[in-house]
PDB file of N, CA and C in Angstrom:
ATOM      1  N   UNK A   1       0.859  -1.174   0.000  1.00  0.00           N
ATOM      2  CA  UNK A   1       0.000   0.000   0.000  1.00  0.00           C
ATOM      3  C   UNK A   1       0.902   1.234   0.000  1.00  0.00           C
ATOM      4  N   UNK A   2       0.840   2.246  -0.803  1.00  0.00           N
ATOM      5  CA  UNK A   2       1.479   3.182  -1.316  1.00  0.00           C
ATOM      6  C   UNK A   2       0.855   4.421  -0.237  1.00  0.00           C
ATOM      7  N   UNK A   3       1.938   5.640  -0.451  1.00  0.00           N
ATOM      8  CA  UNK A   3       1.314   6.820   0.415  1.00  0.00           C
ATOM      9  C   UNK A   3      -0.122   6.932   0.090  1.00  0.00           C
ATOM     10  N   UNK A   4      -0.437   7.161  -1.235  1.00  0.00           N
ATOM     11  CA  UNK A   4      -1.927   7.465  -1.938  1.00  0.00           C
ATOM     12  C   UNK A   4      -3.169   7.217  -2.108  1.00  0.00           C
ATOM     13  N   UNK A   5      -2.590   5.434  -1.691  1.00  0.00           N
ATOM     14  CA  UNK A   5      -3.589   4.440  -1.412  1.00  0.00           C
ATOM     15  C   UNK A   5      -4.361   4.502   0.296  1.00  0.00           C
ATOM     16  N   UNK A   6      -3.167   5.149   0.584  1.00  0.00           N
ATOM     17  CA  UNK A   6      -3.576   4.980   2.582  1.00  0.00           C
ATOM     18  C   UNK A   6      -4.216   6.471   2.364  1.00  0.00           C
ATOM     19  N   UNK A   7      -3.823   8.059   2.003  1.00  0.00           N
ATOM     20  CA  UNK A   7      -4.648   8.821   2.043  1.00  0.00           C
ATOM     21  C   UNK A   7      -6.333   8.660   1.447  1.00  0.00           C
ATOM     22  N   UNK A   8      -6.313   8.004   0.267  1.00  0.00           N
ATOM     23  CA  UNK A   8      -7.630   7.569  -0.247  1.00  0.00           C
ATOM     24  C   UNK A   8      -8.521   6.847   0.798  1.00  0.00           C
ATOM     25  N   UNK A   9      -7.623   6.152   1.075  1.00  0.00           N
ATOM     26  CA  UNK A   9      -8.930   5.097   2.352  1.00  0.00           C
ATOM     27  C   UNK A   9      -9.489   5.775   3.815  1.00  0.00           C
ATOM     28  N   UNK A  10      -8.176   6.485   3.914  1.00  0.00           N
ATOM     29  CA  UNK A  10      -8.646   7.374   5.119  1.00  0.00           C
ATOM     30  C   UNK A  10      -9.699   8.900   4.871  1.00  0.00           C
ATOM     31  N   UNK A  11      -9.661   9.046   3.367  1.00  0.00           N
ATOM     32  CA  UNK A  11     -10.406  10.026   2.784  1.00  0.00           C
ATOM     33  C   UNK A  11     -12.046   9.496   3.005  1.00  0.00           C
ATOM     34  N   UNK A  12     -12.534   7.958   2.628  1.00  0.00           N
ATOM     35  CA  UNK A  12     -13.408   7.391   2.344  1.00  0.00           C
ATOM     36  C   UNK A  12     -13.897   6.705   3.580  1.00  0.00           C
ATOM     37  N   UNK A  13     -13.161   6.758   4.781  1.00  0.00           N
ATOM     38  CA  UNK A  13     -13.312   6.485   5.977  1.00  0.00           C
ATOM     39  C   UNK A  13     -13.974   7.612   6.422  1.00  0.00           C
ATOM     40  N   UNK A  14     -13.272   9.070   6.298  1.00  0.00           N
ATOM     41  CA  UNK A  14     -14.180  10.335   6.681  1.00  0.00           C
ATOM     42  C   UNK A  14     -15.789  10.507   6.060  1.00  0.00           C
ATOM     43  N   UNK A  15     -15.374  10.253   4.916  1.00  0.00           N
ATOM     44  CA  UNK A  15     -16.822  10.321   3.885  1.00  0.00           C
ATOM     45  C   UNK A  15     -17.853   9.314   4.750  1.00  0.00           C
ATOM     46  N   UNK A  16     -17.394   8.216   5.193  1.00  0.00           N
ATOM     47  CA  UNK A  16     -18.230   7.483   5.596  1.00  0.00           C
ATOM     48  C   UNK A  16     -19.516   7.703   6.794  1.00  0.00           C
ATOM     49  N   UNK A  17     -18.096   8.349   7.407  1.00  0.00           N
ATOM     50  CA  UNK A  17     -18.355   8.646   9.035  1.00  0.00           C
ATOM     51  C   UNK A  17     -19.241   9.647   8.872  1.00  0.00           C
ATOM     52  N   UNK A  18     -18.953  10.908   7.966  1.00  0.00           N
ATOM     53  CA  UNK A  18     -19.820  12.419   7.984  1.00  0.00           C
ATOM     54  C   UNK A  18     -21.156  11.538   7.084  1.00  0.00           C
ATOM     55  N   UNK A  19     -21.315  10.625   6.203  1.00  0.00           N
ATOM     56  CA  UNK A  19     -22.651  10.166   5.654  1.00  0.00           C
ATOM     57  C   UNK A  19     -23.694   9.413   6.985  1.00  0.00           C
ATOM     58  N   UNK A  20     -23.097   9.090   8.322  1.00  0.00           N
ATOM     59  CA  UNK A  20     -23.300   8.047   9.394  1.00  0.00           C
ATOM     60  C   UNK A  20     -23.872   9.436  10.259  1.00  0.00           C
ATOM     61  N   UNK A  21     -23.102  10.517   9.808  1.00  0.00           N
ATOM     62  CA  UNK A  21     -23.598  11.649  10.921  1.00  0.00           C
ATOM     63  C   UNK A  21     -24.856  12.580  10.238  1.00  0.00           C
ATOM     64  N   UNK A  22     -24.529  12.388   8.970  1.00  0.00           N
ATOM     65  CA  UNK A  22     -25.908  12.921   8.180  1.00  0.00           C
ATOM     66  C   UNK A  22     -27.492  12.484   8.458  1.00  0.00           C
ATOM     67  N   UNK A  23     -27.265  10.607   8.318  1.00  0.00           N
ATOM     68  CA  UNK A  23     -28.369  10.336   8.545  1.00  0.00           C
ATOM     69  C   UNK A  23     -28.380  10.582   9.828  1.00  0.00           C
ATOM     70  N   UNK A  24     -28.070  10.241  11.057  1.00  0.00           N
ATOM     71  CA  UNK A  24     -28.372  10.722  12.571  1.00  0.00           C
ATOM     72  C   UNK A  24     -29.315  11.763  12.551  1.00  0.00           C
ATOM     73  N   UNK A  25     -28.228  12.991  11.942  1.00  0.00           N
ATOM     74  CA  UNK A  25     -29.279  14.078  11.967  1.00  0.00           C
ATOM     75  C   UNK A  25     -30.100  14.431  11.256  1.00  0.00           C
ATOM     76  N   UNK A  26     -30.567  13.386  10.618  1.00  0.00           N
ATOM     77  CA  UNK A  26     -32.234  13.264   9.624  1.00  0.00           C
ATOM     78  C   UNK A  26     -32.861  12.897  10.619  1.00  0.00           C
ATOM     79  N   UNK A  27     -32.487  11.770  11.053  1.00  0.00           N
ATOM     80  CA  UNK A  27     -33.200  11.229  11.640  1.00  0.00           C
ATOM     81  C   UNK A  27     -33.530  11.418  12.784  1.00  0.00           C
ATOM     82  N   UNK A  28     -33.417  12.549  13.513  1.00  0.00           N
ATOM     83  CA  UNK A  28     -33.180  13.021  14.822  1.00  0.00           C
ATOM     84  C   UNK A  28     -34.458  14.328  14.060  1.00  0.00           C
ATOM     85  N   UNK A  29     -34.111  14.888  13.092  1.00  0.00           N
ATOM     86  CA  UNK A  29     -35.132  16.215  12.342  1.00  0.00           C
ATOM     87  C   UNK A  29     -36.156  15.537  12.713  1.00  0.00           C
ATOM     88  N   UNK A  30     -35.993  14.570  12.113  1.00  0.00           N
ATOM     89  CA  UNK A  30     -37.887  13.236  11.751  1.00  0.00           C
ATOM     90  C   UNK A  30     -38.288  12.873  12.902  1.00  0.00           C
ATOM     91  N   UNK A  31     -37.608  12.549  13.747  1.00  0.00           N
ATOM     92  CA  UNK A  31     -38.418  12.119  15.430  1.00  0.00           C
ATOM     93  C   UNK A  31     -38.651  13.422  16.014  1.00  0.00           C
ATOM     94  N   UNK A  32     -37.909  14.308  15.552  1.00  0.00           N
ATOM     95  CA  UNK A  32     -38.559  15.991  16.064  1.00  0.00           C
ATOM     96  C   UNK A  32     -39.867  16.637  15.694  1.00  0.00           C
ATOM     97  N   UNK A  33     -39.773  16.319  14.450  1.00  0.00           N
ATOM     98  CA  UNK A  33     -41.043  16.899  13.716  1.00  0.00           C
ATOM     99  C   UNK A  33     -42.660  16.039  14.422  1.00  0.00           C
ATOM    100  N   UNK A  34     -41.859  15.215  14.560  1.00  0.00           N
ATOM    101  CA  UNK A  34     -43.062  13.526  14.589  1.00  0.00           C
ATOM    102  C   UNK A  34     -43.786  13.908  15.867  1.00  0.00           C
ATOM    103  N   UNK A  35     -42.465  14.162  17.006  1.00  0.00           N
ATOM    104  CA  UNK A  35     -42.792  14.759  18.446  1.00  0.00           C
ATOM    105  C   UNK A  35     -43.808  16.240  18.141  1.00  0.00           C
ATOM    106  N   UNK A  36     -43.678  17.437  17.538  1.00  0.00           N
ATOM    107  CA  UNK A  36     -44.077  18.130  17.370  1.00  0.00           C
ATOM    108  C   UNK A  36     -45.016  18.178  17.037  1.00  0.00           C
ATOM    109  N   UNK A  37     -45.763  17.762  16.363  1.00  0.00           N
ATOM    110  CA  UNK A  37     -47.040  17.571  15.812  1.00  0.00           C
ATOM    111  C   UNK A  37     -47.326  16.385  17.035  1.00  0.00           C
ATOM    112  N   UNK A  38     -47.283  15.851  17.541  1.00  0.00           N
ATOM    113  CA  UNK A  38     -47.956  15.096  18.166  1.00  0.00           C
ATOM    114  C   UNK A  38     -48.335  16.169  19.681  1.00  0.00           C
ATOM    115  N   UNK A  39     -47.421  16.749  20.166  1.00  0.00           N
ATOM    116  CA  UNK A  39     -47.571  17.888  20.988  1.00  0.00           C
ATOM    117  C   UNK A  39     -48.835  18.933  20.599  1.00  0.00           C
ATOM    118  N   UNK A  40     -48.418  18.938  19.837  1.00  0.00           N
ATOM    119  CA  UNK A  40     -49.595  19.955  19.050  1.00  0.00           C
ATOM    120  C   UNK A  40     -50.824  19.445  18.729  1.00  0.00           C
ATOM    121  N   UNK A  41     -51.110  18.248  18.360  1.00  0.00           N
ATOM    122  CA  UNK A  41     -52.664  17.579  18.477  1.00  0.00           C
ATOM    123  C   UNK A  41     -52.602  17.499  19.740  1.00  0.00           C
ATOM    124  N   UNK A  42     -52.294  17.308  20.874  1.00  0.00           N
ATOM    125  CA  UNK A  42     -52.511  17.144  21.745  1.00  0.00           C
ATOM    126  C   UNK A  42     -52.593  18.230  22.634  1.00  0.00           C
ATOM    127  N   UNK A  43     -51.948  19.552  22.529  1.00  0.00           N
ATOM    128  CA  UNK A  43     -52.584  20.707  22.901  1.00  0.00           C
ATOM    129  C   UNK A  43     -54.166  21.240  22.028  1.00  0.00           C
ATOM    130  N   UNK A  44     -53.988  21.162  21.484  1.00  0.00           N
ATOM    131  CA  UNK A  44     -55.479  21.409  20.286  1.00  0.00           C
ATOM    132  C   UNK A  44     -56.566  20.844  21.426  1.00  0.00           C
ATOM    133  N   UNK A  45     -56.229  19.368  21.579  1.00  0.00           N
ATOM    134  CA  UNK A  45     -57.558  18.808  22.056  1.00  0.00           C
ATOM    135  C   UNK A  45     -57.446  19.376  23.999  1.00  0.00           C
ATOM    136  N   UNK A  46     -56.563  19.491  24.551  1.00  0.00           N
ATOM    137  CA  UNK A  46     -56.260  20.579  25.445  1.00  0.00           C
ATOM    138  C   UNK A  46     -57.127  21.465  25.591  1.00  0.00           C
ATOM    139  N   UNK A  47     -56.985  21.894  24.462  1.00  0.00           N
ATOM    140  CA  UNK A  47     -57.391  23.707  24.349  1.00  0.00           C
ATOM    141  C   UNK A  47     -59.289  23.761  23.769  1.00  0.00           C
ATOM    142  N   UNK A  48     -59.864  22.609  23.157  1.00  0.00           N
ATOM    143  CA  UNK A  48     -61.174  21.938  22.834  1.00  0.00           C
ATOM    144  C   UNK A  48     -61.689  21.307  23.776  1.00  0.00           C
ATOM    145  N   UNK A  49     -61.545  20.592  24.719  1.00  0.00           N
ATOM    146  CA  UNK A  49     -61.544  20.227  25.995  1.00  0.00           C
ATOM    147  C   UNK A  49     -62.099  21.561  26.768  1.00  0.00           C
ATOM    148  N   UNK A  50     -61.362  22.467  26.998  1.00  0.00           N
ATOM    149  CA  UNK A  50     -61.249  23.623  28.176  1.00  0.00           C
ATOM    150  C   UNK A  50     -62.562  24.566  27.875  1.00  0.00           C
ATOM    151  N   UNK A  51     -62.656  24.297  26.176  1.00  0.00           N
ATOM    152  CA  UNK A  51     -64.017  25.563  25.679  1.00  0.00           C
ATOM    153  C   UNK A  51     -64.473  24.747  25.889  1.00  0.00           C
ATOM    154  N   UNK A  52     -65.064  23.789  25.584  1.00  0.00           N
ATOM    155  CA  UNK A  52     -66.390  22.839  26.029  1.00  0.00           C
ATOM    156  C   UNK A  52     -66.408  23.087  27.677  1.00  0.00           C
ATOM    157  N   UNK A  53     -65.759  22.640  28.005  1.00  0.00           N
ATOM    158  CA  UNK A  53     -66.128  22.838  29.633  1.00  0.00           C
ATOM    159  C   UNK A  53     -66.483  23.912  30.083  1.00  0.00           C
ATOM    160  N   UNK A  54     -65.990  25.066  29.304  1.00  0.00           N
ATOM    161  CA  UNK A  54     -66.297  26.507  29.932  1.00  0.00           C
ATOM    162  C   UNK A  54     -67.749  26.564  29.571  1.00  0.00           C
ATOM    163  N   UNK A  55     -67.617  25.976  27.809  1.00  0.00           N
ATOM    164  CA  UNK A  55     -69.183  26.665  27.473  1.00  0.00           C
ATOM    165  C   UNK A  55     -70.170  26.129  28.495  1.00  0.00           C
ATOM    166  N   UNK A  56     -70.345  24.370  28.625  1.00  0.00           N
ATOM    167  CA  UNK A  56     -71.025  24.335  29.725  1.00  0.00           C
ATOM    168  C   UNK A  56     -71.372  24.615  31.424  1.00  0.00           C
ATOM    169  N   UNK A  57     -69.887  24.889  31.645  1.00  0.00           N
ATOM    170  CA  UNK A  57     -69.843  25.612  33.153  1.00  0.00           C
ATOM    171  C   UNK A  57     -70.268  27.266  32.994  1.00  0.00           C
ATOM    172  N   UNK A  58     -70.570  27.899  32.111  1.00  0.00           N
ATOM    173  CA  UNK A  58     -71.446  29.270  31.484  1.00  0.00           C
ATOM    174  C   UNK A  58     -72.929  28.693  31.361  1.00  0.00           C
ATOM    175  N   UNK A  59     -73.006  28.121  30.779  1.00  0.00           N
ATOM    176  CA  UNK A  59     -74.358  27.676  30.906  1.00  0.00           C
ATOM    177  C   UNK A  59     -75.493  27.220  32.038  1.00  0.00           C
ATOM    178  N   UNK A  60     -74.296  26.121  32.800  1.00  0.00           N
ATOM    179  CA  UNK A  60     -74.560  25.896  34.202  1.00  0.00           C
ATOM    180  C   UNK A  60     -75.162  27.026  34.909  1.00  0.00           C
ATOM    181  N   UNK A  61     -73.822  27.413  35.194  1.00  0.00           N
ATOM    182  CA  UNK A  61     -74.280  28.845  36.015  1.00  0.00           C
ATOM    183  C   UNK A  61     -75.230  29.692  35.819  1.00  0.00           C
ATOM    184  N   UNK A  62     -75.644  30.144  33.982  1.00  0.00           N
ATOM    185  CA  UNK A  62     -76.911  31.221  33.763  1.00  0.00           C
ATOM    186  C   UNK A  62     -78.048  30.427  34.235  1.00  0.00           C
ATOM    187  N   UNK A  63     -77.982  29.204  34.204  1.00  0.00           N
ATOM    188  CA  UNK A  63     -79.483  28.162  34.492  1.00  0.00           C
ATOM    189  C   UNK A  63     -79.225  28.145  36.481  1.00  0.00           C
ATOM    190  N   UNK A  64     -77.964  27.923  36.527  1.00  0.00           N
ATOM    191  CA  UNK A  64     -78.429  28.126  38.251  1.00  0.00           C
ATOM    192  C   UNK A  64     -79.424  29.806  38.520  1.00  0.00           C
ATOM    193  N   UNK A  65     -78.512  30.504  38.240  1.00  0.00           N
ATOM    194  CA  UNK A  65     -78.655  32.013  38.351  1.00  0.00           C
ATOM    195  C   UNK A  65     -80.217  32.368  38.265  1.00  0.00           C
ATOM    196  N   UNK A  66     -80.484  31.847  37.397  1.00  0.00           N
ATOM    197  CA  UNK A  66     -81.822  32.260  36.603  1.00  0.00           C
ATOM    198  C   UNK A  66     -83.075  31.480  37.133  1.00  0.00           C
ATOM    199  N   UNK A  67     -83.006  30.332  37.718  1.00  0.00           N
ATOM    200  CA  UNK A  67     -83.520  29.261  38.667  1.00  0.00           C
ATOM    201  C   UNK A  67     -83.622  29.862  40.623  1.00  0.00           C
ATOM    202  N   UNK A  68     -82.370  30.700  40.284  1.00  0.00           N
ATOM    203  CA  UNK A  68     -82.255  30.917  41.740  1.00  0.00           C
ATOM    204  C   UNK A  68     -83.356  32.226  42.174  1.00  0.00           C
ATOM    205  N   UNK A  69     -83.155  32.546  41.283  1.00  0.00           N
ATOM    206  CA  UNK A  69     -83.312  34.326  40.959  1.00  0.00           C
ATOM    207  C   UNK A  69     -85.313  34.396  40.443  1.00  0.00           C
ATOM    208  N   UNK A  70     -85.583  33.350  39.689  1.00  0.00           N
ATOM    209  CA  UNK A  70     -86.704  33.726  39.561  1.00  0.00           C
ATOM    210  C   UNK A  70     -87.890  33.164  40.056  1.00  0.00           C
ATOM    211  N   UNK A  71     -87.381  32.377  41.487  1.00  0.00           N
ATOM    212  CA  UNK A  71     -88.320  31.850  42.403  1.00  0.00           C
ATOM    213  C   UNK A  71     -89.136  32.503  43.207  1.00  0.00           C
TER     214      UNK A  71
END
């Protein structure tokens, strides 16, 4: 094995390693994104949850109020 031959392999050894670190960080983007949106449907229904409850705890209350009030 010649000087040229050992720089080449160690050239294609780097290439390898930075293609090994590429996908990582795809694949690290993709379980991010995946997490994110899943956070986010799950605040949505959070936040759909909380108006329903309000609308009916508003409602509650004008029917107590109005029950109480016009006896």
């Amino acid at each position: 094995m010649d000087h040229q031959d050992y720089f080449m392999q160690k050239e294609e050894e780097r290439q390898a390693r930075r293609d090994r670190f590429r996908f990582a960080a795809g694949m690290t983007d993709f379980v991010g994104v995946i997490i994110g949106v899943v956070v986010i449907l799950l605040m949505l229904l959070l936040i759909f949850s909380l108006v329903n409850w309000l609308l009916r705890d508003i409602s509650n209350t004008f029917t107590f109020i109005n029950t109480r009030f016009s006896s």
